[in-house]
Protein backbone atom coordinates (compact mmCIF):
# COMPACT_ATOMS: atom_id res chain seq x y z
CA UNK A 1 -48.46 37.23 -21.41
CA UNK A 2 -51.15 38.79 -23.95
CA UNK A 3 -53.55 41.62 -22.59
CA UNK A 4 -54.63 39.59 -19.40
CA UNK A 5 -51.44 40.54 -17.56
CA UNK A 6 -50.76 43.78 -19.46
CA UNK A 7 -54.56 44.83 -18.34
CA UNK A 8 -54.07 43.80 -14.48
CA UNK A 9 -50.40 46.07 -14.71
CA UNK A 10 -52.33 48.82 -16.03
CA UNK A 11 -54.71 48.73 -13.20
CA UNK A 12 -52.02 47.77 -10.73
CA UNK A 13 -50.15 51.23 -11.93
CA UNK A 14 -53.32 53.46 -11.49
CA UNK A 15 -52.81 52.42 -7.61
CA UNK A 16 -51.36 55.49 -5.42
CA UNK A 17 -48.68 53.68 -4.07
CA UNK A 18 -48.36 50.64 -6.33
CA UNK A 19 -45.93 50.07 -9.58
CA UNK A 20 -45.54 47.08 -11.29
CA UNK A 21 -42.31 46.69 -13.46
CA UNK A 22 -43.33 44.64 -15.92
CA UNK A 23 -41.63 41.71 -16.95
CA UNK A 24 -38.74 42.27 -14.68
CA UNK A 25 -37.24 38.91 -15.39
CA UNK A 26 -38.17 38.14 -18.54
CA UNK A 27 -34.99 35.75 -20.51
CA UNK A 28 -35.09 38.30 -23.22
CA UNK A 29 -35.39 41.52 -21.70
CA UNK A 30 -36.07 43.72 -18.33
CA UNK A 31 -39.56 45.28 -17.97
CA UNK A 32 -40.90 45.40 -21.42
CA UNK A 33 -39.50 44.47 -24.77
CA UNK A 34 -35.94 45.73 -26.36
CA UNK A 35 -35.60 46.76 -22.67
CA UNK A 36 -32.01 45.89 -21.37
CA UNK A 37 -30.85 47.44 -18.38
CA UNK A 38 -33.36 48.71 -15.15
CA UNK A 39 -32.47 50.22 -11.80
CA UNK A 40 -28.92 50.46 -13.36
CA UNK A 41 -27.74 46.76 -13.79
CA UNK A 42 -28.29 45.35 -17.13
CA UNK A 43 -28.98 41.44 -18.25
CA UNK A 44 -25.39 40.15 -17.58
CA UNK A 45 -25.44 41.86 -13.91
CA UNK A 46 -28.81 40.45 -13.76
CA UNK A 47 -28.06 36.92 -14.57
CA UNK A 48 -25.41 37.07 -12.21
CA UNK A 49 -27.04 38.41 -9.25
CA UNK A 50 -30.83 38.42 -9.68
CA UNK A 51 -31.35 39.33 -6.40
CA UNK A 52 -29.77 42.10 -6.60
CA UNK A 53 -32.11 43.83 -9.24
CA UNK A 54 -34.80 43.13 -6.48
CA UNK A 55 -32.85 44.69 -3.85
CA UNK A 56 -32.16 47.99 -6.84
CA UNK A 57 -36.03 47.49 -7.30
CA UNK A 58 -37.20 47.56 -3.98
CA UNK A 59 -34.71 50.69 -2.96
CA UNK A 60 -35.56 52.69 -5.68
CA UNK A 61 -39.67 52.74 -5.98
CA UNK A 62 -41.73 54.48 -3.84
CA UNK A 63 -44.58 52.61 -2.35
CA UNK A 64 -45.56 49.34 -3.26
CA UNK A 65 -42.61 47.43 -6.02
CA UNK A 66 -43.43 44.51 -8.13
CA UNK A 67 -43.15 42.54 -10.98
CA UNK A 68 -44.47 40.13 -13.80
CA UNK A 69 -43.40 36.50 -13.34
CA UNK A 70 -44.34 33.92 -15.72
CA UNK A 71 -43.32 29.98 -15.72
CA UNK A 72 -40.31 30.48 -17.74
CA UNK A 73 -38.55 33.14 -15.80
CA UNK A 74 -36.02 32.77 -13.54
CA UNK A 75 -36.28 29.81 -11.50
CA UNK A 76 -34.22 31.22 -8.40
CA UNK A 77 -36.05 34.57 -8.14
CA UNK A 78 -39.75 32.30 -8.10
CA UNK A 79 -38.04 30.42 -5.15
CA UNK A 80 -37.01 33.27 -3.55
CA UNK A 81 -40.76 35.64 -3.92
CA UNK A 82 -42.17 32.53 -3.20
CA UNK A 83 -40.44 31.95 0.58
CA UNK A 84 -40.74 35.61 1.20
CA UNK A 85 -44.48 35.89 2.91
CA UNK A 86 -43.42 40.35 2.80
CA UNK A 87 -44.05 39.38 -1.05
CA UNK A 88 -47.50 39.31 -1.91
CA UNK A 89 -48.75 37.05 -4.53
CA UNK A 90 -51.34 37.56 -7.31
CA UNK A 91 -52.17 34.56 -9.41
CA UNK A 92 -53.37 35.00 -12.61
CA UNK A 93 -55.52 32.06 -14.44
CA UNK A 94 -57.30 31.72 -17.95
CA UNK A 95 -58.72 29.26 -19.29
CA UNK A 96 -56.12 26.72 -20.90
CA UNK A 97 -57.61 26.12 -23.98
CA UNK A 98 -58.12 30.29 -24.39
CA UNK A 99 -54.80 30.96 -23.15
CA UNK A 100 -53.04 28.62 -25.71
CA UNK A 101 -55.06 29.98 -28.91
CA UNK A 102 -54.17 33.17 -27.46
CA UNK A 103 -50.37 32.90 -27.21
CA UNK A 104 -51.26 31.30 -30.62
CA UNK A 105 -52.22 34.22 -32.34
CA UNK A 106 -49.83 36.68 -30.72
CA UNK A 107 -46.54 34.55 -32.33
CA UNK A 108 -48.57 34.69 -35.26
CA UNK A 109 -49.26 38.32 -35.30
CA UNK A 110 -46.85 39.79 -33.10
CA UNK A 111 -49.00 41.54 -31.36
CA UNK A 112 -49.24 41.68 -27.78
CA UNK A 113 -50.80 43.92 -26.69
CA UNK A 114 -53.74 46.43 -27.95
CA UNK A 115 -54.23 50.39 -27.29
CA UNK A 116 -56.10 51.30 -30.54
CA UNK A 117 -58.78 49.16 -31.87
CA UNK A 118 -57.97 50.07 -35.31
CA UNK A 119 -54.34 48.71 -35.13
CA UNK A 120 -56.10 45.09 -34.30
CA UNK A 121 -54.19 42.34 -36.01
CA UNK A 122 -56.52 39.14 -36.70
CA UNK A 123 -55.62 35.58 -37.38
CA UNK A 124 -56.64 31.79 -37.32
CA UNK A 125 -54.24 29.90 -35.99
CA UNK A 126 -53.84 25.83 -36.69
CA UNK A 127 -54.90 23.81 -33.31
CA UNK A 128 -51.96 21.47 -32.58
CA UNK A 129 -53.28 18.96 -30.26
CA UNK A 130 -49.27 17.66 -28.67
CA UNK A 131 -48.59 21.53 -28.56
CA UNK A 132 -51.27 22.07 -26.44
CA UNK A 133 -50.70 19.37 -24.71
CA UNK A 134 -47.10 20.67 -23.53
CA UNK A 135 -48.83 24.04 -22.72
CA UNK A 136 -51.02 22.19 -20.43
CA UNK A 137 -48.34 20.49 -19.01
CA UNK A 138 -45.85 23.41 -17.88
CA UNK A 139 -49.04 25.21 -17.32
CA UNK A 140 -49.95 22.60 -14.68
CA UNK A 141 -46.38 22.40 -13.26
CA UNK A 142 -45.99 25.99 -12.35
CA UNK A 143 -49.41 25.92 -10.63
CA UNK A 144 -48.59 23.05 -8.44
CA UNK A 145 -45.22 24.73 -7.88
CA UNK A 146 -47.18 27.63 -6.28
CA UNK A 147 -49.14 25.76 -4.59
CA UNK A 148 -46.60 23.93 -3.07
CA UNK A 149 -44.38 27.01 -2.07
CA UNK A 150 -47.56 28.64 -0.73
CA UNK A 151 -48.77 25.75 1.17
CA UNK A 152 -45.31 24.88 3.04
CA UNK A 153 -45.07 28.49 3.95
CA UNK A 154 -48.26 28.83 5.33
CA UNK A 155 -49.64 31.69 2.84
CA UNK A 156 -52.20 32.23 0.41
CA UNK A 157 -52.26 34.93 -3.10
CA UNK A 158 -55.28 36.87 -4.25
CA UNK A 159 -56.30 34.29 -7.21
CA UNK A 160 -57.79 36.52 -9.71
CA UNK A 161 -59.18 35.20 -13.19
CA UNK A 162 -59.30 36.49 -16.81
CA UNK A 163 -62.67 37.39 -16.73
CA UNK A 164 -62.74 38.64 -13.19
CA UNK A 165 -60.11 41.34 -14.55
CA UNK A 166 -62.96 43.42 -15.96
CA UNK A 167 -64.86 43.55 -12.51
CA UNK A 168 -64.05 46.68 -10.46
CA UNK A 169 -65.12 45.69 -6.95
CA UNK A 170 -62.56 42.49 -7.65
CA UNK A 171 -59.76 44.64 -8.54
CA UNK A 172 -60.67 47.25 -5.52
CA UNK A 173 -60.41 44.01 -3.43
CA UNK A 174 -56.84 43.05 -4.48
CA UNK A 175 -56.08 46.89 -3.77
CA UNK A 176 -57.65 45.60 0.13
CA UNK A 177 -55.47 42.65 -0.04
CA UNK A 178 -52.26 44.70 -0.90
CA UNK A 179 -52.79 46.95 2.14
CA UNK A 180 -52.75 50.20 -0.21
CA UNK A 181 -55.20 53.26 0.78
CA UNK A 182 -55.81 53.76 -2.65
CA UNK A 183 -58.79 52.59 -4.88
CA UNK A 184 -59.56 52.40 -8.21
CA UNK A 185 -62.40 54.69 -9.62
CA UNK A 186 -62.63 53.04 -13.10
CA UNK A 187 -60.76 50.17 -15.25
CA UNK A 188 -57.83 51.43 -17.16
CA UNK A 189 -59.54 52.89 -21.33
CA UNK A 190 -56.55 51.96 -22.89
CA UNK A 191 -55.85 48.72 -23.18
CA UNK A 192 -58.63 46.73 -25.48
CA UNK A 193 -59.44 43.08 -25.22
CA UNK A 194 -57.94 41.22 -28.57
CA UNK A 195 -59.66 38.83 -30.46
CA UNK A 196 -62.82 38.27 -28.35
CA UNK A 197 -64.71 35.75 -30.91
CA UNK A 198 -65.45 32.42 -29.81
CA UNK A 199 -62.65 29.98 -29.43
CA UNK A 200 -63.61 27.82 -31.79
CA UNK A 201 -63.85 30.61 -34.44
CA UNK A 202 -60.28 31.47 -33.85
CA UNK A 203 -58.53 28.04 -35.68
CA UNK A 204 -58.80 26.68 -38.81
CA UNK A 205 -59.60 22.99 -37.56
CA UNK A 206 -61.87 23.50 -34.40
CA UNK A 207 -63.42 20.38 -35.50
CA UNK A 208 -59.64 18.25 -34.47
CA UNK A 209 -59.16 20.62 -31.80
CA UNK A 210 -62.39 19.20 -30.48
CA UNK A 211 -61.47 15.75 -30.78
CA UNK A 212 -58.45 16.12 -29.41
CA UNK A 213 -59.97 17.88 -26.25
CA UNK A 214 -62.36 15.30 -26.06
CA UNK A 215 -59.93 12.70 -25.30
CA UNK A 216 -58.61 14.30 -21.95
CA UNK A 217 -59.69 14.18 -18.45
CA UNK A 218 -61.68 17.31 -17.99
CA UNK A 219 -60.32 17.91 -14.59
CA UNK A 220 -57.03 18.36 -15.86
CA UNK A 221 -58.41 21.41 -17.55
CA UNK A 222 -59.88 23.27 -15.03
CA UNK A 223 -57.17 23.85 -12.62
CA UNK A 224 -57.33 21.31 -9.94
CA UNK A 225 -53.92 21.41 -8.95
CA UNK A 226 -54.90 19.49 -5.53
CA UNK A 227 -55.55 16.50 -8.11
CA UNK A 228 -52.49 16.96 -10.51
CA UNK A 229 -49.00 14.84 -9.90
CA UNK A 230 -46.16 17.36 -8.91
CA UNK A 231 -43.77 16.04 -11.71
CA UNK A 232 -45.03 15.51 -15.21
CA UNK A 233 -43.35 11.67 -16.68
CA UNK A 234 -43.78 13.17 -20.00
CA UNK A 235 -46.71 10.03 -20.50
CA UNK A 236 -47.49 11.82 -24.00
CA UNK A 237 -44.22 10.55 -25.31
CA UNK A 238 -44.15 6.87 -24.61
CA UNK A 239 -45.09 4.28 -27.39
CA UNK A 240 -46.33 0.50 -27.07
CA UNK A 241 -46.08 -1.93 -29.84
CA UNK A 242 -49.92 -2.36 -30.66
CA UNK A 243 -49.85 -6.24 -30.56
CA UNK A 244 -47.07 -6.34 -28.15
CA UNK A 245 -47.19 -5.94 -24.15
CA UNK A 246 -44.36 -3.66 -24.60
CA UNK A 247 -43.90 -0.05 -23.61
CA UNK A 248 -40.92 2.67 -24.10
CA UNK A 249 -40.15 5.23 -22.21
CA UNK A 250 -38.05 7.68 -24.23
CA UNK A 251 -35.28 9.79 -22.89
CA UNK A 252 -35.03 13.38 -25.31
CA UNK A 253 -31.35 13.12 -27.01
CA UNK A 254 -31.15 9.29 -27.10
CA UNK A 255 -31.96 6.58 -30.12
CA UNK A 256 -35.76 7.02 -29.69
CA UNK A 257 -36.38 6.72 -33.99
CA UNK A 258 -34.07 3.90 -33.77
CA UNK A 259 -36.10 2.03 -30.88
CA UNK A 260 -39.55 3.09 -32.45
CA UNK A 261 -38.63 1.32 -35.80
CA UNK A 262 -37.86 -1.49 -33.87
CA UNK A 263 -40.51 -1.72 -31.63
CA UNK A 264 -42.91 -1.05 -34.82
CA UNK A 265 -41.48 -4.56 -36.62
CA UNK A 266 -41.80 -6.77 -33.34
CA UNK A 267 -45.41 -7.09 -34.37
CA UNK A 268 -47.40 -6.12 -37.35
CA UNK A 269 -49.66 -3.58 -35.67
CA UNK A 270 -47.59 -0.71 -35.62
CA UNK A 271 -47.12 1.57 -32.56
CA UNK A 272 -49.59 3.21 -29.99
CA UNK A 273 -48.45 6.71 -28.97
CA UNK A 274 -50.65 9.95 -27.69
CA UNK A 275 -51.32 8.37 -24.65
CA UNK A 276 -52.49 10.29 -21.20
CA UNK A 277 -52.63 8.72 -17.74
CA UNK A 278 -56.26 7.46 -18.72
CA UNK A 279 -55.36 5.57 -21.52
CA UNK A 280 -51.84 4.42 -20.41
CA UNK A 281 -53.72 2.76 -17.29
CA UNK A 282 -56.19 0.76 -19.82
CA UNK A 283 -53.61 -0.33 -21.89
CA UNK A 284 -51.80 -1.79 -19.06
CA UNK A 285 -54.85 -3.63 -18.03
CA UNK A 286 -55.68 -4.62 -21.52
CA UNK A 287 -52.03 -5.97 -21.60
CA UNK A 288 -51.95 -8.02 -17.92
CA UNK A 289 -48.10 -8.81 -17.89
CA UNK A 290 -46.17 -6.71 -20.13
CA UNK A 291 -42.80 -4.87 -19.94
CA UNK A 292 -41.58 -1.36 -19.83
CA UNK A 293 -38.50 -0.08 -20.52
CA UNK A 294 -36.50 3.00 -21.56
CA UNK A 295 -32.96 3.82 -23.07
CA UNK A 296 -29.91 5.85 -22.04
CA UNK A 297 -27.42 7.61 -24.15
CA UNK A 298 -23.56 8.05 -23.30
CA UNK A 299 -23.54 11.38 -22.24
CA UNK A 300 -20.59 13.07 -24.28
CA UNK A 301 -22.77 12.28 -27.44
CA UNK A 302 -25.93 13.00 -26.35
CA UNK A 303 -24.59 16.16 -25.36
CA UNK A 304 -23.20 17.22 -28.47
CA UNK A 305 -26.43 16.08 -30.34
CA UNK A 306 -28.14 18.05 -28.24
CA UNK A 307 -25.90 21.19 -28.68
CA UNK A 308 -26.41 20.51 -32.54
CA UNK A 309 -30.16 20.27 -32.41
CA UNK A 310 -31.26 22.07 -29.45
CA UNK A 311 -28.65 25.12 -29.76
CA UNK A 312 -27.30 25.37 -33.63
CA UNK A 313 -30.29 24.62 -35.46
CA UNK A 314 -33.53 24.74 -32.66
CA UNK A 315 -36.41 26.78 -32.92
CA UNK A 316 -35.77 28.51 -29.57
CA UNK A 317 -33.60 31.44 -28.27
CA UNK A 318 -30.70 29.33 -26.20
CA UNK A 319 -28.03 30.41 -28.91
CA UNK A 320 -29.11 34.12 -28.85
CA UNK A 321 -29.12 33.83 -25.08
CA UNK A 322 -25.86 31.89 -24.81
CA UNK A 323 -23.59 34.15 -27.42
CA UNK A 324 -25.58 37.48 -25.85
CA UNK A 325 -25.97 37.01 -22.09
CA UNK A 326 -23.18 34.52 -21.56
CA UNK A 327 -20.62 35.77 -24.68
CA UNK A 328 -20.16 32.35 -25.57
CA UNK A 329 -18.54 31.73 -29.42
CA UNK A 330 -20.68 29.06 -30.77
CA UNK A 331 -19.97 29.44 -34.78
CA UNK A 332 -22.57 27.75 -36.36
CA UNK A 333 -22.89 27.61 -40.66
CA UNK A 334 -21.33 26.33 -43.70
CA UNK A 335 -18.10 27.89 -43.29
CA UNK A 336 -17.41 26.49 -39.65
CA UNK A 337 -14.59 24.34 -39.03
CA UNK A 338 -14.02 20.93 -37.06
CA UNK A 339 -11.82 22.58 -34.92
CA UNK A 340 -13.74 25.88 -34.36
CA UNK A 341 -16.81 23.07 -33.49
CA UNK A 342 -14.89 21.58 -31.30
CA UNK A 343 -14.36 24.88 -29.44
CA UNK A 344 -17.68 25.76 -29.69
CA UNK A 345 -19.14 22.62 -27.91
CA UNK A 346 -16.20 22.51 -25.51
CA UNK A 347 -17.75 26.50 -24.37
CA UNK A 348 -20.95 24.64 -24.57
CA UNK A 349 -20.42 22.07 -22.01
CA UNK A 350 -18.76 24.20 -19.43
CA UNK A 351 -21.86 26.21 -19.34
CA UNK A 352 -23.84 23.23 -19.25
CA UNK A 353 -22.71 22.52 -15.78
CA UNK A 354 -24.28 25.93 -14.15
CA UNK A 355 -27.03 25.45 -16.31
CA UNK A 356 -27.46 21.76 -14.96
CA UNK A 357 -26.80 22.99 -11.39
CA UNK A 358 -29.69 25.57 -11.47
CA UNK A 359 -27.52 28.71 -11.69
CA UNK A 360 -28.79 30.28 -14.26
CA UNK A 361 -32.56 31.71 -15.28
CA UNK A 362 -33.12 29.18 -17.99
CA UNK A 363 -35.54 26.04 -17.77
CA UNK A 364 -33.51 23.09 -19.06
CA UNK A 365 -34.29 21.55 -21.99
CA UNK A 366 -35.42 17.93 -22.17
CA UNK A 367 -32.86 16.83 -24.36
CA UNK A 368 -30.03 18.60 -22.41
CA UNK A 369 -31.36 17.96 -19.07
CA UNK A 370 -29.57 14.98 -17.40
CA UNK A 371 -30.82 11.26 -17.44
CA UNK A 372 -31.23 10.93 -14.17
CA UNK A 373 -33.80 13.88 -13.38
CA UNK A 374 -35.87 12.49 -17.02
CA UNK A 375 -35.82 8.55 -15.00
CA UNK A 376 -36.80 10.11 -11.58
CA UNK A 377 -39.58 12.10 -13.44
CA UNK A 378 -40.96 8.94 -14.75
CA UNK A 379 -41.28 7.87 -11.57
CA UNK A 380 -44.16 10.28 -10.65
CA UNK A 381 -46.38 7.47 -12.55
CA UNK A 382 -43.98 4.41 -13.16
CA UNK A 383 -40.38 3.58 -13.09
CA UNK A 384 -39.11 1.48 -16.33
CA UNK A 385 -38.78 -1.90 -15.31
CA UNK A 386 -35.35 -2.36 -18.07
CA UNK A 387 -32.70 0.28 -18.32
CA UNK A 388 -30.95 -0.18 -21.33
CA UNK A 389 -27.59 1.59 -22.61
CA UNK A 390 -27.65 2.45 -26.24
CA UNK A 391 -24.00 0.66 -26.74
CA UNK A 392 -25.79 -2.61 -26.09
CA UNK A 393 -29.07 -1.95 -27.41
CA UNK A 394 -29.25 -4.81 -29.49
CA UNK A 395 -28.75 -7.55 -27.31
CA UNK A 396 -31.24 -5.48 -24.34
CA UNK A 397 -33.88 -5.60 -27.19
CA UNK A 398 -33.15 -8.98 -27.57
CA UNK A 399 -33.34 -9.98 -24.41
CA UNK A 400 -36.68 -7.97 -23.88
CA UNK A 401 -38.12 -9.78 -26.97
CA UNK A 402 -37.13 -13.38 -25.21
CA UNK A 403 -38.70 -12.20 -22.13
CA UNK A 404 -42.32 -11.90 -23.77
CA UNK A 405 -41.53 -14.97 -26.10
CA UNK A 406 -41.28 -12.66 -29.08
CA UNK A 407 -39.32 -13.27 -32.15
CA UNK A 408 -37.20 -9.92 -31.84
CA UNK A 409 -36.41 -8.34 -35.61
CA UNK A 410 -32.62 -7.18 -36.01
CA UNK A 411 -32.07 -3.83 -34.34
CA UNK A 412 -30.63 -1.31 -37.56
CA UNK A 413 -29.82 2.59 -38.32
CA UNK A 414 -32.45 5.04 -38.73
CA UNK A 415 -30.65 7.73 -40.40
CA UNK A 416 -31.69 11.66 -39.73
CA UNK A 417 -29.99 14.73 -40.54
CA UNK A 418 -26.89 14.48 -40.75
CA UNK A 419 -24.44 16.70 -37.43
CA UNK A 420 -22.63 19.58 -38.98
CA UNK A 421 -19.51 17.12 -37.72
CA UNK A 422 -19.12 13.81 -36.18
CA UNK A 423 -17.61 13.10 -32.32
CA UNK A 424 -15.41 10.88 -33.73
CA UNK A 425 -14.28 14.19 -35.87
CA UNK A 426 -13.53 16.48 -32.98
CA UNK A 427 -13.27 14.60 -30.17
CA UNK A 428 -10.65 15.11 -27.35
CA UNK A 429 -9.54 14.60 -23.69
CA UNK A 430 -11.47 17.93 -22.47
CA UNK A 431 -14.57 17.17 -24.27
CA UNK A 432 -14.84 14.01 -22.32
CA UNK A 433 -13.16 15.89 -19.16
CA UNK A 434 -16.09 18.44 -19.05
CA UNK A 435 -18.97 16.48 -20.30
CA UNK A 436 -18.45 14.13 -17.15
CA UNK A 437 -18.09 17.21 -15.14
CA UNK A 438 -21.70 18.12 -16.36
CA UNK A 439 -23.01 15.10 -16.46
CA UNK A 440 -21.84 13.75 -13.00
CA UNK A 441 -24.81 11.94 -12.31
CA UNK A 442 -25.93 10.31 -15.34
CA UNK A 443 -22.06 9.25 -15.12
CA UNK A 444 -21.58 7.80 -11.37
CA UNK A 445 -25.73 6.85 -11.41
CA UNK A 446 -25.55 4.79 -14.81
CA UNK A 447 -21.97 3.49 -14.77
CA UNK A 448 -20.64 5.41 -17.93
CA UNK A 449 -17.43 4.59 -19.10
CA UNK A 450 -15.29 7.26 -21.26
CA UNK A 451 -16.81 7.22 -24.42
CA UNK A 452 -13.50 7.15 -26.41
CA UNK A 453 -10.81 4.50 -24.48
């Protein structure tokens, strides 16, 4: 996303015959940044119909059309390039560890890519070990996905890495693999490499990043995807008691601090987190017979946490991308009321059922996504052996705690911050109409009741 890709497009462009469109499908914009509308259909036409802006793409470029794709892009164009063996496929790889610091330093600078060496914009970034962990992670994913697509279609891609991009017989030889006539006489001046120091150089504590590299398996770092699982259980996240042969299995959006405190008082060692296949697989032999369980949430309020945290107040662009691409009125702010929340989250959930149902070009969110896809992806490594619903946590724990002969402690409210408004405050028929509508699986699957009789 940096000056890898932005080099290779350059390159790509100087091709008689060849133009790459940028990021063509990028959430935020088409082609390149601020950019809204390409080949005359804009983001909403776009999001509609995306292939239709291939089709516009394809009919009006001479030669050779393509386009940037990265892991977070929409979902049904990669399955549609992917089964289309007329598509050729380059695959672009970097180091993991250099990519992340990389990304790092372009959110930190905002720069993203580099014509003029004296416009350079320099930073050390702060190493954050479970950050780069995700990256790995999704990372991973979308190379197996590849892989997978490739491999069931019988094709292959030109696999090209970062430092191969500087190498002008390489780049001549993906000009061979594209069937073009054309060839490239020199690398493209403009573009400069950014930040070419060594990694280590580039954070502030390289001696934690270190440590924390340390502690994986190696071969999940140089892109083995033959050797990787095809769905990720999100191991990182689950927590043992440390004197305890207990294990949770959190599901995003449910009473995970509230389970956690718990599970930290039914010993007096605390909790063991941070794990990775490696060290879950010890502790389970350290352990012999032990238990493993995780927790579901009703899905009406799990939902509208969810909206609170994930689209009023998250970090991330769903609300600009919901009120913008989907004209959705989501008020959010001091001023709001209960009834203009309740409107807001009723818009919310409707849309949550296309999202849900893969019809739009946004990756679902762990703590929107439903139950029943976060269970089955724990069982890429290990299905709980307990599923527990939050209404009767306390006797589940309970029961666990007998289980193990374990004197359980009482289950009790961790408090966080606070909703902007409580269910109880806005709820009504159609909230609980459309939430089961989106949530038809984690409904039917886990038995849910209405949440309000």
């Amino acid at each position: 996303m940096r000056t890898g890709s932005n080099f290779l497009e350059a390159n790509l462009n100087a091709l008689d015959g060849v133009t790459c469109h940028g990021e063509l499908f990028n959430p935020h914009f088409m082609g390149k940044k601020d950019n809204a509308e390409m080949f005359g259909l804009d983001l909403a036409a776009r999001e509609t119909d995306p292939l239709a802006v291939l089709a516009a793409m394809r009919e009006q470029t001479p030669g050779l059309a393509g386009f940037r794709h990265f892991h977070d892009h929409d979902p049904r164009v990669t399955a549609h390039v992917l089964a289309d063996p007329a598509c050729a496929k380059i695959i672009l790889t970097r180091n993991p560890i250099e990519a992340y610091v990389s990304l790092k330093i372009a959110q930190a600078t905002d720069q993203w890519r580099l014509t003029n060496a004296k416009n350079l914009k320099t930073a050390r970034i702060a190493f954050d070990a479970s950050g780069f962990e995700s990256h790995l992670q999704a990372a991973q994913e979308w190379q197996m996905l590849l892989m997978r697509g490739l491999q069931t279609t019988g094709q292959t891609a030109f696999y090209i890495d970062y430092e191969d991009l500087s190498d002008l017989e390489v780049l001549n030889g993906l000009a061979a693999f594209l069937g073009v006539a054309a060839r490239l006489e020199a690398l493209d001046p403009k573009l400069k490499k950014q930040n070419p120091e060594d990694v280590t150089e580039k954070v502030v504590n390289p001696a934690e990043m270190e440590a924390a590299l340390a502690r994986l398996d190696r071969f999940n770092l140089s892109r083995s995807p033959n050797f990787e699982p095809r769905r990720m259980p999100m191991i990182p996240s689950f927590i043992a008691a440390a004197d305890a042969p207990l294990l949770f299995m959190p599901v995003k959006g449910g009473p995970e601090d509230a389970v956690r405190d718990w599970l930290a008082r039914l010993g007096r060692g605390g909790l063991i987190g941070d794990f990775v296949q490696k060290t879950l697989r010890q502790w389970k032999r350290q352990q012999g017979a032990h238990r493993s369980f995780t927790v579901l949430r009703h899905p009406l309020p799990r939902a509208h946490e969810g909206y609170c945290r994930v689209v009023l107040e998250g970090q991330n662009d769903l609300y600009r991308l919901l009120t913008k691409a989907y004209g959705l009125d989501l008020p959010r702010g001091p001023g709001v009321t209960a009834a203009q929340h309740h409107d807001g989250f009723l818009a919310f959930l409707r849309w949550l059922k296309i999202y849900l149902g893969g019809q739009t070009g946004q990756k679902i969110d762990p703590a929107l996504a439903s139950q029943s896809a976060v269970v089955q992806g724990f069982g890429t490594f290990q299905q709980p052996d307990l599923i527990l619903h939050e209404g009767r946590l306390a006797e589940g724990l309970a029961f666990l705690a007998a289980e193990l002969d374990l004197n359980a402690p009482p289950l009790r409210a961790v408090e966080g911050t606070p909703l902007p408004f409580t269910l109880d405050a806005i709820w009504s028929r159609d909230l609980e109409d459309a939430a089961r509508e989106a949530y038809q699986r984690d409904i039917l699957g886990y038995g849910f009741g209405r949440w309000r009789r």
